[in-house]
PDB file of N, CA and C in Angstrom:
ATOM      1  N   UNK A   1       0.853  -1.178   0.000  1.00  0.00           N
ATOM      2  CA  UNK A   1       0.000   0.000   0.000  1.00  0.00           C
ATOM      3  C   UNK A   1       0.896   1.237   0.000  1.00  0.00           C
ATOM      4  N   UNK A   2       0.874   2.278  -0.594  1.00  0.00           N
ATOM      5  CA  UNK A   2       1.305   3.204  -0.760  1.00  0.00           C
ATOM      6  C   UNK A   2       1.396   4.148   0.119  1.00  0.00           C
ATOM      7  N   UNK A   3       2.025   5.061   0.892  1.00  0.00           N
ATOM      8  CA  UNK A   3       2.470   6.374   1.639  1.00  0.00           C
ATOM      9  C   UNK A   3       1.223   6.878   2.085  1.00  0.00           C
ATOM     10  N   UNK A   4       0.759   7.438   0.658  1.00  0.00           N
ATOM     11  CA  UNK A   4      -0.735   8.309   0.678  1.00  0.00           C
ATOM     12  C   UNK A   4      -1.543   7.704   1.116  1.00  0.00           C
ATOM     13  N   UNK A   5      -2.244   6.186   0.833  1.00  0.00           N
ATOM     14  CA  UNK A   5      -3.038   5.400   1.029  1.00  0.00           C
ATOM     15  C   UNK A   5      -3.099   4.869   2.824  1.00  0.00           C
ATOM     16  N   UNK A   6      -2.152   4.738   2.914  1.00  0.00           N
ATOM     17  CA  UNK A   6      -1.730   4.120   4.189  1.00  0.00           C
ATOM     18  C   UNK A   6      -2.137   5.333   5.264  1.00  0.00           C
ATOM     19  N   UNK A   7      -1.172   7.064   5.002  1.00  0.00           N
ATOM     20  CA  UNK A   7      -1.735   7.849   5.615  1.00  0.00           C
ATOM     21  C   UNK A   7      -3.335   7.929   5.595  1.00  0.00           C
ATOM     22  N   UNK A   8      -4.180   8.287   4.594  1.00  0.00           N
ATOM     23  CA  UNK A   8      -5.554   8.227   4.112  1.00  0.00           C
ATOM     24  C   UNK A   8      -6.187   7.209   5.633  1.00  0.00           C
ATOM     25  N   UNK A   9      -5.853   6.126   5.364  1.00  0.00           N
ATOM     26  CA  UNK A   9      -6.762   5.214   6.294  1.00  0.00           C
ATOM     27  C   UNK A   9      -5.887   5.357   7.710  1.00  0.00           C
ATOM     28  N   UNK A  10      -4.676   6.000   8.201  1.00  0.00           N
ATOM     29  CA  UNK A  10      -4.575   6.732   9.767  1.00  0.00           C
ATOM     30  C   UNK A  10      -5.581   7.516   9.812  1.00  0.00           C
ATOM     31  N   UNK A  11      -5.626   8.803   9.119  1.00  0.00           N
ATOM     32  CA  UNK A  11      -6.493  10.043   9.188  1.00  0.00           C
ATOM     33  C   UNK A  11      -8.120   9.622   9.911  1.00  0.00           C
ATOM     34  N   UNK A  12      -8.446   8.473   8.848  1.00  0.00           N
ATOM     35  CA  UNK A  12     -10.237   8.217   9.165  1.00  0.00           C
ATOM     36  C   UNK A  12      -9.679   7.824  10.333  1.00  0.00           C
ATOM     37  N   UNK A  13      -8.891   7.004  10.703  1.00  0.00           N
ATOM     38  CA  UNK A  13      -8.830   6.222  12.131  1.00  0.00           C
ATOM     39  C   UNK A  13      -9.142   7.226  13.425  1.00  0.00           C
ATOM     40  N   UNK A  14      -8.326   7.848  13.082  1.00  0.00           N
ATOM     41  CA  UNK A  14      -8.105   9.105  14.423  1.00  0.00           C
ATOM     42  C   UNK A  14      -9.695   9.890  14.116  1.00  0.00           C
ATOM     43  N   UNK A  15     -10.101   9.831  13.695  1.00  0.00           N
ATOM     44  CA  UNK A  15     -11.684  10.821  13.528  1.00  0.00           C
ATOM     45  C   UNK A  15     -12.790  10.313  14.108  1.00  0.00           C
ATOM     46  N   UNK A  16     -13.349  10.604  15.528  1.00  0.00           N
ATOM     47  CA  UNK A  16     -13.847   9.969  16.272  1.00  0.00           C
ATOM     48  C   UNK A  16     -15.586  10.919  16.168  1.00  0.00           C
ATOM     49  N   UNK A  17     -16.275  10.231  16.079  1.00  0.00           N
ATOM     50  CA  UNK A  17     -18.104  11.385  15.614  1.00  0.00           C
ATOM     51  C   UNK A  17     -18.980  11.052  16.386  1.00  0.00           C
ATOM     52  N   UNK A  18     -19.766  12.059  16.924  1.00  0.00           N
ATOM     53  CA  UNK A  18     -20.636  11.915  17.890  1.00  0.00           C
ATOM     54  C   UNK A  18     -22.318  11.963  16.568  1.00  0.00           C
ATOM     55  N   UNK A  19     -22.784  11.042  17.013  1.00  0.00           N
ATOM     56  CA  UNK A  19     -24.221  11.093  16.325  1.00  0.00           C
ATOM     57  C   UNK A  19     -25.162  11.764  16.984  1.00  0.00           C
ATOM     58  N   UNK A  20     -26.160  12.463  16.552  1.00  0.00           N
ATOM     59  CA  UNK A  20     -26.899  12.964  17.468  1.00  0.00           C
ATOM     60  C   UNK A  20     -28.238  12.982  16.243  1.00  0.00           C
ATOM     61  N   UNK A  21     -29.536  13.141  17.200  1.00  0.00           N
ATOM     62  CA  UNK A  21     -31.158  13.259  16.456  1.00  0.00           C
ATOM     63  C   UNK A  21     -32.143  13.969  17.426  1.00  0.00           C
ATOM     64  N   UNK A  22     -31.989  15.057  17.489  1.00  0.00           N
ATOM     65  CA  UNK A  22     -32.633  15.762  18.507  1.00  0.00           C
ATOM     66  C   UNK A  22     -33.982  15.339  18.001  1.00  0.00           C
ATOM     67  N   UNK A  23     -34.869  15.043  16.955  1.00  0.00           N
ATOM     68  CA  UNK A  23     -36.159  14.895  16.810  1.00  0.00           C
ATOM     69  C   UNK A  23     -36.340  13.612  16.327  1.00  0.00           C
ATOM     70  N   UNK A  24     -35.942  12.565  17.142  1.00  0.00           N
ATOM     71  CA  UNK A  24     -36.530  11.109  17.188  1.00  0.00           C
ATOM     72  C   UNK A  24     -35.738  10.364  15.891  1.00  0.00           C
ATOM     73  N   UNK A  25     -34.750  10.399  15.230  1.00  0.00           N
ATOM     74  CA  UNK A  25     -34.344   9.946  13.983  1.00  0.00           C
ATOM     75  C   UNK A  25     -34.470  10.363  12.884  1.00  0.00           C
ATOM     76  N   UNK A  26     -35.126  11.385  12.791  1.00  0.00           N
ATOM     77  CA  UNK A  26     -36.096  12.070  11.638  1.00  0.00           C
ATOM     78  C   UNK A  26     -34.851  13.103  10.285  1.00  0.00           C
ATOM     79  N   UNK A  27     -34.186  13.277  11.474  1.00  0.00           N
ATOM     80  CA  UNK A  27     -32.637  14.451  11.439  1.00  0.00           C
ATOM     81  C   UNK A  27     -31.434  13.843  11.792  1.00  0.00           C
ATOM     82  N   UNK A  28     -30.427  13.489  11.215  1.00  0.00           N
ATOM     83  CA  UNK A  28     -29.254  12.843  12.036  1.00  0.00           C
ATOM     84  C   UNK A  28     -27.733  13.719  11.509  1.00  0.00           C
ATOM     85  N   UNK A  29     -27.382  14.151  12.727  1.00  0.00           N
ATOM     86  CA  UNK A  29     -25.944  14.911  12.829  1.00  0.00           C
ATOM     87  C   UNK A  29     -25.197  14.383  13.394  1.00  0.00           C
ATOM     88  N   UNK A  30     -23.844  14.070  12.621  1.00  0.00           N
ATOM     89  CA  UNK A  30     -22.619  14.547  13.050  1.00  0.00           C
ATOM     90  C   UNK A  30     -21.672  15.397  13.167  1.00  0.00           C
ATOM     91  N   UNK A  31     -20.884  15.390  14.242  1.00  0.00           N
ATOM     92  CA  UNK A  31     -19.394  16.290  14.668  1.00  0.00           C
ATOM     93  C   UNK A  31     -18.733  15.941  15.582  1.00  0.00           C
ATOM     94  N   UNK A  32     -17.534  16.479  15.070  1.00  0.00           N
ATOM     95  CA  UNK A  32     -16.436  16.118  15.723  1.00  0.00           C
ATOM     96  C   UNK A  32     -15.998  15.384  17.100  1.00  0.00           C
ATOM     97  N   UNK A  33     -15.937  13.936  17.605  1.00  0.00           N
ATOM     98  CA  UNK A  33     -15.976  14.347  19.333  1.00  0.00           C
ATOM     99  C   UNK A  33     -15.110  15.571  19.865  1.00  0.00           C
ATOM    100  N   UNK A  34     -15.496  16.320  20.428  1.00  0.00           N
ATOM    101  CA  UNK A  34     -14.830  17.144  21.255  1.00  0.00           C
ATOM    102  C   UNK A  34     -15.020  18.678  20.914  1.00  0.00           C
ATOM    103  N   UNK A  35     -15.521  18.515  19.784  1.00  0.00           N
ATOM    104  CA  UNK A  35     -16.351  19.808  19.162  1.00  0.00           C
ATOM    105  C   UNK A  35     -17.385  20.482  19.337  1.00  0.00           C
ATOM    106  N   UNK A  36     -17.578  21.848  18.526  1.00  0.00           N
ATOM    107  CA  UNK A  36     -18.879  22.305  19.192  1.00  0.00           C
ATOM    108  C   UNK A  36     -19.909  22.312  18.689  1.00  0.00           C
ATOM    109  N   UNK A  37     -21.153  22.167  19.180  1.00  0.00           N
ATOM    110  CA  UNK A  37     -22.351  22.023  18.333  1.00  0.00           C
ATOM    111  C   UNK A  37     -22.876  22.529  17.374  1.00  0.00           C
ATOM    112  N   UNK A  38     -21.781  23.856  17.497  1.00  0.00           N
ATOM    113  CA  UNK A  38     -22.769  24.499  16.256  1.00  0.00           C
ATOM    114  C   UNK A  38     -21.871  24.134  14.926  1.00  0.00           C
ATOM    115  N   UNK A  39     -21.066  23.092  15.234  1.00  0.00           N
ATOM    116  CA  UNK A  39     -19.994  22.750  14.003  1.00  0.00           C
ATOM    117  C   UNK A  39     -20.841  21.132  13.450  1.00  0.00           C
ATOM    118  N   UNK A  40     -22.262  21.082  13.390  1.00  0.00           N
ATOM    119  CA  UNK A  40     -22.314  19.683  13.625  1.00  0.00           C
ATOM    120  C   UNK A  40     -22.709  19.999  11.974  1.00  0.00           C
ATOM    121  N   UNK A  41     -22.956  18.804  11.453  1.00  0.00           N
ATOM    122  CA  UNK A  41     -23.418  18.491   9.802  1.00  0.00           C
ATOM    123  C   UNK A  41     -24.569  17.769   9.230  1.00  0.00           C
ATOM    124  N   UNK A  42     -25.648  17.968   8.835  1.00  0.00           N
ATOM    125  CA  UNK A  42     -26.574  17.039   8.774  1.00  0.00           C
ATOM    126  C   UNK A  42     -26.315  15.759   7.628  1.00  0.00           C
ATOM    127  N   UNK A  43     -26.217  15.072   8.269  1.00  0.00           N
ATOM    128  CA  UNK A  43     -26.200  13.990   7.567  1.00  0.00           C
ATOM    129  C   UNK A  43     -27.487  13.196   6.812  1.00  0.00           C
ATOM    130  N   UNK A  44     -28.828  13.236   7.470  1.00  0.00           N
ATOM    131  CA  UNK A  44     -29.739  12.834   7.131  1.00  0.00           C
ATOM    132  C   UNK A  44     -31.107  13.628   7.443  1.00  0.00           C
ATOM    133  N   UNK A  45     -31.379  14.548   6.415  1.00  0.00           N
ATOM    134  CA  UNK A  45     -32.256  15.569   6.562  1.00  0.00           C
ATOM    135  C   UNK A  45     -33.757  14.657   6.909  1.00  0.00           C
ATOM    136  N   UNK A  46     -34.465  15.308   7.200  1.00  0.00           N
ATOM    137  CA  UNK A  46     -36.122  14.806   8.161  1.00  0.00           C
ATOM    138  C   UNK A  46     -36.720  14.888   6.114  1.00  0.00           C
ATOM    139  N   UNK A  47     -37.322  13.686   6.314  1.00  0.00           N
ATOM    140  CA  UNK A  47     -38.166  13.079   5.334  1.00  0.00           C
ATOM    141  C   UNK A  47     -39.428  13.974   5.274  1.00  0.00           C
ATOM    142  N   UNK A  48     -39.813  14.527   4.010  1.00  0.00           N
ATOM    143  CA  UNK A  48     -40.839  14.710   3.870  1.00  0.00           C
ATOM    144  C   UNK A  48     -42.006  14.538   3.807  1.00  0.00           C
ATOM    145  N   UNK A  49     -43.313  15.427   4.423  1.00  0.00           N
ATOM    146  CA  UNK A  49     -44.676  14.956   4.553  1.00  0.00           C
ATOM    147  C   UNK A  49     -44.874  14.295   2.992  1.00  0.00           C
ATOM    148  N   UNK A  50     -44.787  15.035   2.145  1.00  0.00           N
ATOM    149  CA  UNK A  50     -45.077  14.918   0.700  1.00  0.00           C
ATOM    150  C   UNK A  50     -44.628  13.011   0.420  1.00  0.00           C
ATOM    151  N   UNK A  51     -43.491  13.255   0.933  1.00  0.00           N
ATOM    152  CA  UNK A  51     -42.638  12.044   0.434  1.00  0.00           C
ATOM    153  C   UNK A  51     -43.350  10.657   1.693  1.00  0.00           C
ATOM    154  N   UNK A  52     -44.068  11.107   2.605  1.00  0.00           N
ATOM    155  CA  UNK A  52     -45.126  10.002   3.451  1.00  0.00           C
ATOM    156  C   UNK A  52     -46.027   9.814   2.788  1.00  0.00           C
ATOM    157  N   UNK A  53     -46.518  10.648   2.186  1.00  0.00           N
ATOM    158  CA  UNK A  53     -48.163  10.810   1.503  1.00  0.00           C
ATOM    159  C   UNK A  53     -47.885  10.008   0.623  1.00  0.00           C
ATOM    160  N   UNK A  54     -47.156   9.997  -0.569  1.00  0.00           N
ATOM    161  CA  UNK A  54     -46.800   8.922  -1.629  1.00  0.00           C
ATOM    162  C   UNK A  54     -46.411   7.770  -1.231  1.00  0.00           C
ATOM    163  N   UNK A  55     -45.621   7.761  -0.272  1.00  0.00           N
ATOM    164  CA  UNK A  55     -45.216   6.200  -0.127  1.00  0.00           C
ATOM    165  C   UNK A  55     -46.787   5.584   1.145  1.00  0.00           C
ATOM    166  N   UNK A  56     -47.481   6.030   1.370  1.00  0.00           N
ATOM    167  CA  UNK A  56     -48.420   5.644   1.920  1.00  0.00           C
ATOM    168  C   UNK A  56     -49.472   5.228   0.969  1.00  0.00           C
ATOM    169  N   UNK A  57     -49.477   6.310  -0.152  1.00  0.00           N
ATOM    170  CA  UNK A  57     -50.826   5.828  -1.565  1.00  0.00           C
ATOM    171  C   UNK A  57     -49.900   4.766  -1.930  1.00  0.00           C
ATOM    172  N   UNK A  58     -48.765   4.606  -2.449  1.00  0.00           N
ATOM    173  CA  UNK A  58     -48.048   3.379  -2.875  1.00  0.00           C
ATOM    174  C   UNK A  58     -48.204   2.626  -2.499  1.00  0.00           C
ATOM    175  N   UNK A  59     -48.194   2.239  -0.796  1.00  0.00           N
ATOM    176  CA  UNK A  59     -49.276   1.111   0.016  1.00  0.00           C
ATOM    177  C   UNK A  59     -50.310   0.625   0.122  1.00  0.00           C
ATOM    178  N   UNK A  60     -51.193   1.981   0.137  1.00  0.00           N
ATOM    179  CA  UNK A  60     -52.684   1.467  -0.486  1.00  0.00           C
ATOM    180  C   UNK A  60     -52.775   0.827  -2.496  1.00  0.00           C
ATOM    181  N   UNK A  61     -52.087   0.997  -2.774  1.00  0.00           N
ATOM    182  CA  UNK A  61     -52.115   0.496  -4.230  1.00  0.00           C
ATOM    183  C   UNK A  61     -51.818  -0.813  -4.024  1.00  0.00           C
ATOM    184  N   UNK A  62     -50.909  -1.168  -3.717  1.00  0.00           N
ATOM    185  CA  UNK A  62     -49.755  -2.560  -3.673  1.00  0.00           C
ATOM    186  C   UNK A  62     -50.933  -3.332  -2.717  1.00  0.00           C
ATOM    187  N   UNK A  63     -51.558  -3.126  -1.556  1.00  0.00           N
ATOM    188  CA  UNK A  63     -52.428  -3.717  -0.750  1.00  0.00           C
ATOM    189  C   UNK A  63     -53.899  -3.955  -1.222  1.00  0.00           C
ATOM    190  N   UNK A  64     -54.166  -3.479  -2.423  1.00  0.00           N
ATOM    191  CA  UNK A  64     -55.657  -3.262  -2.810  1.00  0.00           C
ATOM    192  C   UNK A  64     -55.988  -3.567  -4.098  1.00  0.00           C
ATOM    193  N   UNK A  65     -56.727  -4.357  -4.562  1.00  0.00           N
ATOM    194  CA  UNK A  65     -57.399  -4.829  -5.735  1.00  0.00           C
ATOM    195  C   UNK A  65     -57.701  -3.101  -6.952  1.00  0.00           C
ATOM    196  N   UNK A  66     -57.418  -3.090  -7.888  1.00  0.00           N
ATOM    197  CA  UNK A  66     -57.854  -2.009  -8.550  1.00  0.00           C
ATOM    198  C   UNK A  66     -58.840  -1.680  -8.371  1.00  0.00           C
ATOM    199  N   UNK A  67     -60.116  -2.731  -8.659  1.00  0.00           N
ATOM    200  CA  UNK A  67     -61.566  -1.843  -8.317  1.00  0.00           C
ATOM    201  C   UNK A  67     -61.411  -1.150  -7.372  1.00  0.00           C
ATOM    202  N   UNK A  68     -61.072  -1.751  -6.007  1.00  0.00           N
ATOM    203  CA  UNK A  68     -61.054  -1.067  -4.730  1.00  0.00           C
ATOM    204  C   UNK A  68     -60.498   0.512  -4.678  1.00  0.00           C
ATOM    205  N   UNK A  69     -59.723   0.533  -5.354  1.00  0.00           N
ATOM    206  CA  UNK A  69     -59.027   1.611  -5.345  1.00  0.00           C
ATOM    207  C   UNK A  69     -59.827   2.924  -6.240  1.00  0.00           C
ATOM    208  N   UNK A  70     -60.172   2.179  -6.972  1.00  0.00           N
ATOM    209  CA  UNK A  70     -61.410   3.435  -8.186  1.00  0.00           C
ATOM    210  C   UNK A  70     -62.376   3.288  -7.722  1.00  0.00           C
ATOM    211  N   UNK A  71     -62.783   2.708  -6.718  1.00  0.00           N
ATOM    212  CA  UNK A  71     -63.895   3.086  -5.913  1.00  0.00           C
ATOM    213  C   UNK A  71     -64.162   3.878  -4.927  1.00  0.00           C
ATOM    214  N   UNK A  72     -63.056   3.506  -4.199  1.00  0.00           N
ATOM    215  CA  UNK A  72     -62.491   4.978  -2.833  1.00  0.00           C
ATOM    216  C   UNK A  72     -62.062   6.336  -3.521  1.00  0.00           C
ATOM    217  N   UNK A  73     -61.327   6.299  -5.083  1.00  0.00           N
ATOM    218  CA  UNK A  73     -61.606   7.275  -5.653  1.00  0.00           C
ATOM    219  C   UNK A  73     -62.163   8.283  -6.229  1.00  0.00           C
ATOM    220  N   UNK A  74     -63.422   6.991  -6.958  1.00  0.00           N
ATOM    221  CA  UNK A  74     -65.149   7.049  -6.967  1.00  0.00           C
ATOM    222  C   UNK A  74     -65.407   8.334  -5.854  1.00  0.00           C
ATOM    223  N   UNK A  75     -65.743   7.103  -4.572  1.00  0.00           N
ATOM    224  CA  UNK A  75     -66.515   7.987  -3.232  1.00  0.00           C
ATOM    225  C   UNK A  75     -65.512   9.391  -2.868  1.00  0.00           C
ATOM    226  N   UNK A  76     -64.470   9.175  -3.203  1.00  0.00           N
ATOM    227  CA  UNK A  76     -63.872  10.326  -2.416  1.00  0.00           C
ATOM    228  C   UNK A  76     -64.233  12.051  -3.626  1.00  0.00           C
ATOM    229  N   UNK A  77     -64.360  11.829  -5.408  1.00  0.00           N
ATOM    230  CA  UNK A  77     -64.431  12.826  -5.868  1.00  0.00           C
ATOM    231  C   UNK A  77     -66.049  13.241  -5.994  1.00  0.00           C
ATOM    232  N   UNK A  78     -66.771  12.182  -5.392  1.00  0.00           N
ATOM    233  CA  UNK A  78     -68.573  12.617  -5.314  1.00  0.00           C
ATOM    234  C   UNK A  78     -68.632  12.769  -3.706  1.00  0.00           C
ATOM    235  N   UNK A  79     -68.155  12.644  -2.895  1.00  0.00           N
ATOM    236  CA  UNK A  79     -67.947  12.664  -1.798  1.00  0.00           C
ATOM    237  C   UNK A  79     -69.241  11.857  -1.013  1.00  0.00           C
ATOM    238  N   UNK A  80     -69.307  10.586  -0.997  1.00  0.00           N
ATOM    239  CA  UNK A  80     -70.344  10.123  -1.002  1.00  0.00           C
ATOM    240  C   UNK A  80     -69.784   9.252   0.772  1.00  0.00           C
TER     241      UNK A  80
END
């Protein structure tokens, strides 16, 4: 392994990260151990409502016979 390479994988070694999710998993940050909070990085931004709503109709699709589905569509645009 080469100089560079060899340094490369010391560097990650020594880099020690505190995880943090102040709102239940939704948000996930890291930084530095020993650092300060306001140096932290989001790593995994909070999922969108939009992006629940679709993957929830995607569920009702995958779980439901077509009629079923143009029927609740049916009742829902006559509002019956």
């Amino acid at each position: 392994m080469s100089d560079s390479v060899t340094k490369w994988h010391e560097m990650q070694e020594d880099k020690k990260y505190i995880f943090e999710s102040p709102d239940g998993g939704k948000t996930v940050t890291r930084r530095l151990f020993g650092s300060d909070v306001e140096k932290r990085e989001v790593i995994q931004a909070p999922i969108s409502e939009d992006f629940e709503l679709k993957k929830q109709a995607y569920s009702l699709l995958t779980e439901y016979d077509e009629k079923v589905v143009l029927l609740a569509a049916k009742i829902l645009d006559i509002g019956e």
